[in-house]
N, C-alpha and C. Protein backbone atom coordinates (compact mmCIF):
# COMPACT_ATOMS: atom_id res chain seq x y z
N UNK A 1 210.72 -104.82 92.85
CA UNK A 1 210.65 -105.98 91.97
C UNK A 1 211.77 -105.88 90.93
N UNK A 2 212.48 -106.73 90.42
CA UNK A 2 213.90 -106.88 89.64
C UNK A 2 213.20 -106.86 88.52
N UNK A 3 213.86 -106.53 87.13
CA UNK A 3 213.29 -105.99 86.10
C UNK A 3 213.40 -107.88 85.11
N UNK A 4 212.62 -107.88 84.45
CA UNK A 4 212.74 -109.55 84.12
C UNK A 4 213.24 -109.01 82.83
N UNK A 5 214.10 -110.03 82.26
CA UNK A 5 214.29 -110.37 80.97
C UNK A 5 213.87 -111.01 80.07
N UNK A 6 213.33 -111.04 78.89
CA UNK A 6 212.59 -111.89 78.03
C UNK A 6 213.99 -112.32 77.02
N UNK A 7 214.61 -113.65 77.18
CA UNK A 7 215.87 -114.05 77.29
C UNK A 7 215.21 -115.23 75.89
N UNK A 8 214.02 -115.03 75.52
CA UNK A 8 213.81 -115.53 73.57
C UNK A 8 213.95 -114.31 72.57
N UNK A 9 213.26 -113.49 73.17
CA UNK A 9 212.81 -112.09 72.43
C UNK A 9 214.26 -111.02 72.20
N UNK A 10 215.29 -111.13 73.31
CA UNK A 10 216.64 -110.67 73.47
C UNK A 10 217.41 -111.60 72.29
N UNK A 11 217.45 -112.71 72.33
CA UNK A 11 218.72 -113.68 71.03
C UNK A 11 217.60 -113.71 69.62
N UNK A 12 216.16 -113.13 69.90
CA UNK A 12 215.72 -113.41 68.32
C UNK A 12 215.75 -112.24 67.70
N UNK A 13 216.13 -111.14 68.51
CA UNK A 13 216.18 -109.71 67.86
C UNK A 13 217.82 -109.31 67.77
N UNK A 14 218.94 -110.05 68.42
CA UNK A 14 220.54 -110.66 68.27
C UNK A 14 220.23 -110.84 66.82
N UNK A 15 219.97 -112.37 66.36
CA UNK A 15 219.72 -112.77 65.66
C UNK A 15 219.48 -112.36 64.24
N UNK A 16 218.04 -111.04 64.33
CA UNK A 16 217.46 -110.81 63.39
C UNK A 16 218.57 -109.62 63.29
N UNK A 17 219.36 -108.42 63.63
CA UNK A 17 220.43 -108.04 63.58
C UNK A 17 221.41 -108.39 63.06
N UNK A 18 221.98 -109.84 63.11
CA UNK A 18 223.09 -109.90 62.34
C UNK A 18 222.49 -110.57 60.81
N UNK A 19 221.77 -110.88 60.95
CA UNK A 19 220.95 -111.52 59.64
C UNK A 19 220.94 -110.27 58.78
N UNK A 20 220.71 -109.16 59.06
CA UNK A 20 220.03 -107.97 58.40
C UNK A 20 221.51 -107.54 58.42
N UNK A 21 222.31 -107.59 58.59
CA UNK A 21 224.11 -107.31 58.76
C UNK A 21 224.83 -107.89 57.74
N UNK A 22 224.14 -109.23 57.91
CA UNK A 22 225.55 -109.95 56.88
C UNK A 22 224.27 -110.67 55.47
N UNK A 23 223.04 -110.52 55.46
CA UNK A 23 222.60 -111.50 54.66
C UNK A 23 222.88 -111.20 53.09
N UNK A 24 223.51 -110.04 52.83
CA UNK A 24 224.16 -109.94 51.19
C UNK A 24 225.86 -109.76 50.99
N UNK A 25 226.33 -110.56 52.26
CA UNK A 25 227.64 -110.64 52.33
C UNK A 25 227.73 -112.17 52.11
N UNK A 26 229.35 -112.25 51.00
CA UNK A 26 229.40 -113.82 50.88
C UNK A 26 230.05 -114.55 52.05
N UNK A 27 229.74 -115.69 52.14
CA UNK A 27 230.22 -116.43 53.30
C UNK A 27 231.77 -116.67 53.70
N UNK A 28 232.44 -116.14 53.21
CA UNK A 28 234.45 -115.65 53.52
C UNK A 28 234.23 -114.39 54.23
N UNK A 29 233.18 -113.41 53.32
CA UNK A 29 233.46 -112.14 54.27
C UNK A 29 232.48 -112.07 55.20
N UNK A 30 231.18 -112.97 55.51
CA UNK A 30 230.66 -112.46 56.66
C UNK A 30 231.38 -113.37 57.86
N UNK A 31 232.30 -114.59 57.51
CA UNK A 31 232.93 -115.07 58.47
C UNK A 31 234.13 -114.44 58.79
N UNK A 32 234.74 -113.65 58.32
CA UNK A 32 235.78 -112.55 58.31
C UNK A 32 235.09 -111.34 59.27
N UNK A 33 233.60 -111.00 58.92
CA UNK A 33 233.22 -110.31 60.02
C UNK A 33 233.03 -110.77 60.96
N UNK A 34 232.73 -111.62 61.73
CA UNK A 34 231.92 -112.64 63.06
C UNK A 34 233.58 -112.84 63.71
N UNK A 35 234.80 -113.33 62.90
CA UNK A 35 235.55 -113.08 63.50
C UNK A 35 236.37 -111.23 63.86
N UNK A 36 236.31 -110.80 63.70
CA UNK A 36 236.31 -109.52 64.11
C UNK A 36 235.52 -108.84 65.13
N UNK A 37 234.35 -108.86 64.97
CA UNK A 37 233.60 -108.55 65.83
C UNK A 37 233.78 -109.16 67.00
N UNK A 38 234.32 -110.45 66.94
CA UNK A 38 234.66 -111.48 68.07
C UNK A 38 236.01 -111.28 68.65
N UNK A 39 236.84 -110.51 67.97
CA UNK A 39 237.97 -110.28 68.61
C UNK A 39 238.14 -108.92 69.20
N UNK A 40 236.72 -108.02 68.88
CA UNK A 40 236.73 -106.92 69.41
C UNK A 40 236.06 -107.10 70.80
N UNK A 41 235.02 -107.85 70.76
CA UNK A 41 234.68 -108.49 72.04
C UNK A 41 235.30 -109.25 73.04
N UNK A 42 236.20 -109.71 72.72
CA UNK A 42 237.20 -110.76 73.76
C UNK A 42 237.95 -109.41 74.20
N UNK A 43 238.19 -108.29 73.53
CA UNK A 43 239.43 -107.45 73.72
C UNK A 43 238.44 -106.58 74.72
N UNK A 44 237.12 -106.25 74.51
CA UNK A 44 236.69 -105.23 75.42
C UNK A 44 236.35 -106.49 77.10
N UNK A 45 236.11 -107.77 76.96
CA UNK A 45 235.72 -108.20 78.10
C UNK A 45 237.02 -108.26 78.85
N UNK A 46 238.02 -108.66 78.16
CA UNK A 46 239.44 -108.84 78.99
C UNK A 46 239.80 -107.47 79.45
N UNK A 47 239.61 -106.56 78.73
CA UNK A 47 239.83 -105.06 79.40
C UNK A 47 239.43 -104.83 80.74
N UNK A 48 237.12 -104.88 80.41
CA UNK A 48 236.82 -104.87 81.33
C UNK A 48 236.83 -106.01 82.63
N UNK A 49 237.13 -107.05 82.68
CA UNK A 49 237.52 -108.00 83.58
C UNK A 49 238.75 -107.40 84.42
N UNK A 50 239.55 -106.65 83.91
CA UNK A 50 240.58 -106.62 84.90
C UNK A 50 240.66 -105.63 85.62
N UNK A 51 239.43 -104.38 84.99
CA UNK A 51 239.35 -103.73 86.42
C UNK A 51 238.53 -104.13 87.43
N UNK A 52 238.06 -105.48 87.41
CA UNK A 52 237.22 -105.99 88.08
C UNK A 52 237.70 -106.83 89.53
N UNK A 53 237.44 -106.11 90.42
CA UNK A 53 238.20 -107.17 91.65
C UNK A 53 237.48 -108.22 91.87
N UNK A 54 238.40 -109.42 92.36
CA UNK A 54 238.27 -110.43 92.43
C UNK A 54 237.42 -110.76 94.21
């Protein structure tokens, strides 16, 4: 049997994570973080994508 995902309970605990991350950061620097974090992510998927055969 394939293992199921609970795909509300996965983005509300995302969610409650970055809330608890940025909620006493002002809104320049937690959007200064979200972009970062976002460019560290584009940089690890493009990495991993290209050892990926097609």
């Amino acid at each position: 049997m394939k293992n199921k995902i609970d795909a509300v309970k996965l983005i509300r605990k995302i969610r409650d994570e970055n809330y608890e991350r940025t909620k006493k950061m002002p809104r320049v620097e937690e959007f200064e973080a979200v972009k970062k974090r976002s460019a560290e992510a584009r940089k690890k998927f493009l990495v991993d994508s290209k050892t990926v055969e097609a």
